[in-house]
Protein backbone atom coordinates (compact mmCIF):
# COMPACT_ATOMS: atom_id res chain seq x y z
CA UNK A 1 -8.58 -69.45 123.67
CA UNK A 2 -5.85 -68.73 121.67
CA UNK A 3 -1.78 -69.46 122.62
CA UNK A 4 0.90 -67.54 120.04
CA UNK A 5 4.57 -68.60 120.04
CA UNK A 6 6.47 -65.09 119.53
CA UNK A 7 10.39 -65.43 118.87
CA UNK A 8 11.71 -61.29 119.48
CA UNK A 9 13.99 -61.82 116.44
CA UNK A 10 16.04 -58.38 116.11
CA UNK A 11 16.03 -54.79 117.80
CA UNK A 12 16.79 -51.65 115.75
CA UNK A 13 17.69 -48.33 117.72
CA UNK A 14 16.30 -45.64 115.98
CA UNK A 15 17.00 -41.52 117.06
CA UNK A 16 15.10 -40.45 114.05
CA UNK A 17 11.82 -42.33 112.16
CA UNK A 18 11.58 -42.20 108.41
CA UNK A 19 9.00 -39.91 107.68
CA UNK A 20 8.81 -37.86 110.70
CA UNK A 21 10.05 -34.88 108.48
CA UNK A 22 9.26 -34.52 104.60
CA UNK A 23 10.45 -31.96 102.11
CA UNK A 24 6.86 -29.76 102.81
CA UNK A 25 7.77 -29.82 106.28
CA UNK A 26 11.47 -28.19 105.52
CA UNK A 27 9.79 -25.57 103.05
CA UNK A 28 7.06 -24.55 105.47
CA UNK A 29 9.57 -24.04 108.29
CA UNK A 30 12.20 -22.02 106.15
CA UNK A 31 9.04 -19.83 105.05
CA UNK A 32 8.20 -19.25 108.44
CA UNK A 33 11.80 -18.14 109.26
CA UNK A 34 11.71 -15.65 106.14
CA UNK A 35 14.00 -17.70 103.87
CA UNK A 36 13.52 -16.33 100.32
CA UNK A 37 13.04 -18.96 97.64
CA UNK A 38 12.62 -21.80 100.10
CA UNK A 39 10.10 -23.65 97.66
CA UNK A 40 12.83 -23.73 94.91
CA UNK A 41 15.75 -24.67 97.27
CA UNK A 42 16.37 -28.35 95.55
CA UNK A 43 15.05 -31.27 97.37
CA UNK A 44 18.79 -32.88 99.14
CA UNK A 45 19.90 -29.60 100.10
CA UNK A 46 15.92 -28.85 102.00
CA UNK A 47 17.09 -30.52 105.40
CA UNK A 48 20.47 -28.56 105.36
CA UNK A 49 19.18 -25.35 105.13
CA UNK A 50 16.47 -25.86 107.24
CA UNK A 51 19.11 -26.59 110.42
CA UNK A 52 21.07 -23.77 109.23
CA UNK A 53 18.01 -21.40 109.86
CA UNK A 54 17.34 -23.03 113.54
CA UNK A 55 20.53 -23.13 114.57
CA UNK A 56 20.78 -19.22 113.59
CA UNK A 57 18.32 -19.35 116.60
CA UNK A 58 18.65 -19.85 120.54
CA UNK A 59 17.71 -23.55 121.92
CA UNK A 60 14.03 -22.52 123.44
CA UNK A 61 13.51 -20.24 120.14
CA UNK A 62 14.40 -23.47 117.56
CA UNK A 63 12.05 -25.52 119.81
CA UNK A 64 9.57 -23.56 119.67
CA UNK A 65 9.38 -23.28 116.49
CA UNK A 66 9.36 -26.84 115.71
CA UNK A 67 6.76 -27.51 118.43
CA UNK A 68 4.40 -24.52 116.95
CA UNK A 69 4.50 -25.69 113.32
CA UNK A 70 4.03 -29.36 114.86
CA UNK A 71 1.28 -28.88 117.96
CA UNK A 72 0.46 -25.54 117.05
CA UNK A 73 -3.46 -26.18 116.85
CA UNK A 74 -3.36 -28.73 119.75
CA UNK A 75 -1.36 -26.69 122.79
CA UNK A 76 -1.49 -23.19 123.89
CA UNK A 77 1.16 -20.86 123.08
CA UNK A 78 1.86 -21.00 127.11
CA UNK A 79 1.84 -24.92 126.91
CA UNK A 80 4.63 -24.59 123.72
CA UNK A 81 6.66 -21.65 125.51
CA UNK A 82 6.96 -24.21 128.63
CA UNK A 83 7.90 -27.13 126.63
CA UNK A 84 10.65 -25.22 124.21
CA UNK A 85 12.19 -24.41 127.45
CA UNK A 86 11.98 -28.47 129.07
CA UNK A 87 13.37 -29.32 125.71
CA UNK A 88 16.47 -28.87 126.31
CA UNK A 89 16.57 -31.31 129.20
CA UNK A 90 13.47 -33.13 129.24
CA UNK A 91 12.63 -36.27 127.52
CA UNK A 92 9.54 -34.74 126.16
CA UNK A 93 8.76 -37.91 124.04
CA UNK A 94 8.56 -39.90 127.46
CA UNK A 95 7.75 -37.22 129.88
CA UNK A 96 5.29 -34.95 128.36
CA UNK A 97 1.75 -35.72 130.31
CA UNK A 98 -0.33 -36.53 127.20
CA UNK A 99 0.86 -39.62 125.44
CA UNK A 100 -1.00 -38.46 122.08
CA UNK A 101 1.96 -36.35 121.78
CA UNK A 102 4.58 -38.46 122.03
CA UNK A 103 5.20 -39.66 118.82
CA UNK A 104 5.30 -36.04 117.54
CA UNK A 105 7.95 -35.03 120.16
CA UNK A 106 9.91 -37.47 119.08
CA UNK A 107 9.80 -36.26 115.54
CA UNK A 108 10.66 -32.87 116.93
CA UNK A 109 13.22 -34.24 119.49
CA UNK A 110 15.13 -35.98 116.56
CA UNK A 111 15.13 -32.46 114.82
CA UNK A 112 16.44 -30.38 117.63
CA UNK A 113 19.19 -32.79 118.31
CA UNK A 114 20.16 -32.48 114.62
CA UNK A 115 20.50 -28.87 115.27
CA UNK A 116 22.38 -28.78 118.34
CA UNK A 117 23.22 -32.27 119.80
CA UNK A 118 24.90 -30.71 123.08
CA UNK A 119 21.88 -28.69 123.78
CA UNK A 120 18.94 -31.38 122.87
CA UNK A 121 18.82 -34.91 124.34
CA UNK A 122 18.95 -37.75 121.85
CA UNK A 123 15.92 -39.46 121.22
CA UNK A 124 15.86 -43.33 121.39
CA UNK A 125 12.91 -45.06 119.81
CA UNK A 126 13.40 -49.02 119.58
CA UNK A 127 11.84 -51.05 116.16
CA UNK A 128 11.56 -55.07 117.57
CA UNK A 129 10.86 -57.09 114.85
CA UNK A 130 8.25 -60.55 116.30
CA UNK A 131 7.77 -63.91 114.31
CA UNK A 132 4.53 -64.88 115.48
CA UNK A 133 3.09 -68.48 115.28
CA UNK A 134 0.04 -70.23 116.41
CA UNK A 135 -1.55 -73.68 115.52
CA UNK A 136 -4.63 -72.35 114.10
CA UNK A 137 -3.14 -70.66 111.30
CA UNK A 138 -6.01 -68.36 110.66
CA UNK A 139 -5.45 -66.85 114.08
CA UNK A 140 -2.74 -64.86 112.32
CA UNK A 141 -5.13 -62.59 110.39
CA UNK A 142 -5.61 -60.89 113.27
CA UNK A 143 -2.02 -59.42 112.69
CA UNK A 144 -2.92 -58.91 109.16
CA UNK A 145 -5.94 -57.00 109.49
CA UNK A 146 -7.11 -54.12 111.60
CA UNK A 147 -3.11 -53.86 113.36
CA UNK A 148 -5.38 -53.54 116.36
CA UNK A 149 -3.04 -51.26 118.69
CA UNK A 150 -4.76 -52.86 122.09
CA UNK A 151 -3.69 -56.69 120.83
CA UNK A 152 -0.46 -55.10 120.40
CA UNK A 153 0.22 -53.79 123.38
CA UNK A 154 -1.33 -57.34 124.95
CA UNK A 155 1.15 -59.17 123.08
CA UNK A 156 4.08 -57.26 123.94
CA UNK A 157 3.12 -57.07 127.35
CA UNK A 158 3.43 -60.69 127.70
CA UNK A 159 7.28 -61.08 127.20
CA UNK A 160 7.80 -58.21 129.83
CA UNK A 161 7.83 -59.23 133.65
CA UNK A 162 5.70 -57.29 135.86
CA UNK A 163 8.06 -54.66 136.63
CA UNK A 164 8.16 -53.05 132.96
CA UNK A 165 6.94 -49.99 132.56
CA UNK A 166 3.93 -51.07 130.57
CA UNK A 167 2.57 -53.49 132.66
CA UNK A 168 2.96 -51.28 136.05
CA UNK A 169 1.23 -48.33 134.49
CA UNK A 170 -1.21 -50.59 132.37
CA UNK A 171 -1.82 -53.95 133.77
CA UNK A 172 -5.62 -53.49 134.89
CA UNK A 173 -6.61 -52.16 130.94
CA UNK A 174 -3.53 -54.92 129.56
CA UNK A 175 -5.88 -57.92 131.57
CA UNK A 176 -9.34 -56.50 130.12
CA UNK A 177 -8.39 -55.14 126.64
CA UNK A 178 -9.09 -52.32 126.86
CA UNK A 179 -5.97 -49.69 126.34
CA UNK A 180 -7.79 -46.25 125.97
CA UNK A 181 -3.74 -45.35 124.83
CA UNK A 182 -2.80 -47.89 122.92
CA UNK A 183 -2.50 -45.89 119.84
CA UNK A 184 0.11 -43.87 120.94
CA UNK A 185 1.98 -46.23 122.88
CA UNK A 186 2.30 -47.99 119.72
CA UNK A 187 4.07 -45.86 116.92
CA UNK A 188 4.14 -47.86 113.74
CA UNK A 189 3.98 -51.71 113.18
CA UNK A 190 4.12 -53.09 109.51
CA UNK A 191 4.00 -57.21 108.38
CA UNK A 192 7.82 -57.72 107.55
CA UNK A 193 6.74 -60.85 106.09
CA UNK A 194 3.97 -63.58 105.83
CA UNK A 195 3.96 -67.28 105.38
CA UNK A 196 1.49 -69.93 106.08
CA UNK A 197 2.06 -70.59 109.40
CA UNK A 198 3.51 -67.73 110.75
CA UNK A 199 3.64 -63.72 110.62
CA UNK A 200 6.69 -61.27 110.95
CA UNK A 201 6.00 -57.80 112.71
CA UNK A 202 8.11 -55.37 113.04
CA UNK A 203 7.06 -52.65 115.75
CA UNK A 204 8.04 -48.90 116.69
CA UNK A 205 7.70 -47.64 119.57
CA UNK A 206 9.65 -45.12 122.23
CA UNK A 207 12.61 -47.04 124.09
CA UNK A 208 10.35 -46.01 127.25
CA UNK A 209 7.87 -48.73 126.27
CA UNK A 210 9.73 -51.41 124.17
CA UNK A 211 13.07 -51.74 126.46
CA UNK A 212 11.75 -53.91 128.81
CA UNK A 213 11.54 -57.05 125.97
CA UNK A 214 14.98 -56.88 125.21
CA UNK A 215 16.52 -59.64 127.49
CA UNK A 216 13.46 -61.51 125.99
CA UNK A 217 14.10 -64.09 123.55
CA UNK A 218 10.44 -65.94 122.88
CA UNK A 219 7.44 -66.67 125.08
CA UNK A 220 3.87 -67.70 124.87
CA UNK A 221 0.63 -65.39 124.79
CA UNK A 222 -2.54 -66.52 125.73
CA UNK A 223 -4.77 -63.75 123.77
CA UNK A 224 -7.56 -65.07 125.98
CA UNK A 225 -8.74 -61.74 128.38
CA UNK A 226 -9.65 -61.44 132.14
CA UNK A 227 -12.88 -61.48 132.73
């Protein structure tokens, strides 16, 4: 059995990740919408003329454009017509029934608002940021490792009471380990720093999930499971 001491150090609201959009992304999508000379458009000015061209478009079109370059090969053109028209007042990084897509309707979300911030929600993704100690000091490689998504979710679980979100919908697969959607419940986690006897996280994740720690200022996890 192993007990971690986790202080929740810091919260950063996010309504756009770094990364969810690149310069390739802004050239593909100015292609698609027949803008001549997109690939020699210079690099600051990409993102600019790419919300020019969507807002040249109705809401459910500029969604669906997004959510075709993005999901294109994963949802029917029926599934991406249905959710270019919830987009507009859906929570589609929260609501939408497969969590695999979360993360990427975020990223599309965050777009969208930039285009038209009265007709798009505003995304809210949270980044918590975890010092992590533990007696047995090489306990922490765990952290350091794999970034298993499951002991993740485990671990944040633990400073939530029982009516948070995560534990309601995931308590029975929190107790035995095994999270079949761990992955996309957790976003992005990266080691903010490492010393010998303890290990700083920071973690990204939708507001939906990581709200619930934020009257949380340390507590203990036992990483022991049910059995």
């Amino acid at each position: 059995m192993t007990k971690y001491r986790v202080a929740v150090d810091d919260f950063e609201e996010l309504a756009e990740l770094e990364n969810g959009w690149n310069a390739a992304d802004y050239v593909s999508i100015l292609k698609k919408q027949g803008v001549d000379g997109a690939a020699q458009i210079a690099p600051e000015e990409l993102r600019e003329m790419c919300l020019l061209a969507l807002q040249d478009l109705d809401p459910p079109e500029a969604a669906n454009v997004l959510l075709t370059y993005k999901l294109g090969t994963k949802l029917s053109e029926g599934q991406i017509r249905n959710y270019s028209i919830e987009s507009q007042h859906e929570r589609l990084w929260e609501q939408a029934g497969d969590l695999e897509f979360h993360h990427t309707m975020f990223n599309v979300a965050s777009l969208l608002n930039a285009v038209n911030g009265s007709e798009f929600p505003t995304p809210d993704a949270l980044r918590v940021s975890l010092s992590i100690e533990t007696d047995d000091v090489a306990n922490l490689a765990v952290f350091e490792d794999s970034m298993d998504r499951a002991l993740l979710v485990r671990l944040l679980s633990a400073g939530m009471d029982g009516s948070a979100i995560l534990n309601r919908l995931f308590g029975d697969q929190i107790a035995t380990g095994e999270i079949a959607d761990a992955n996309s419940i957790i976003w992005g986690v990266a080691v903010d720093s490492s010393e010998k006897t303890s290990i700083r996280l920071k973690i990204t994740s939708s507001a939906y999930w990581l709200s619930a720690i934020r009257g949380t200022e340390s507590f203990e996890w036992d990483s022991e499971l049910a059995t």
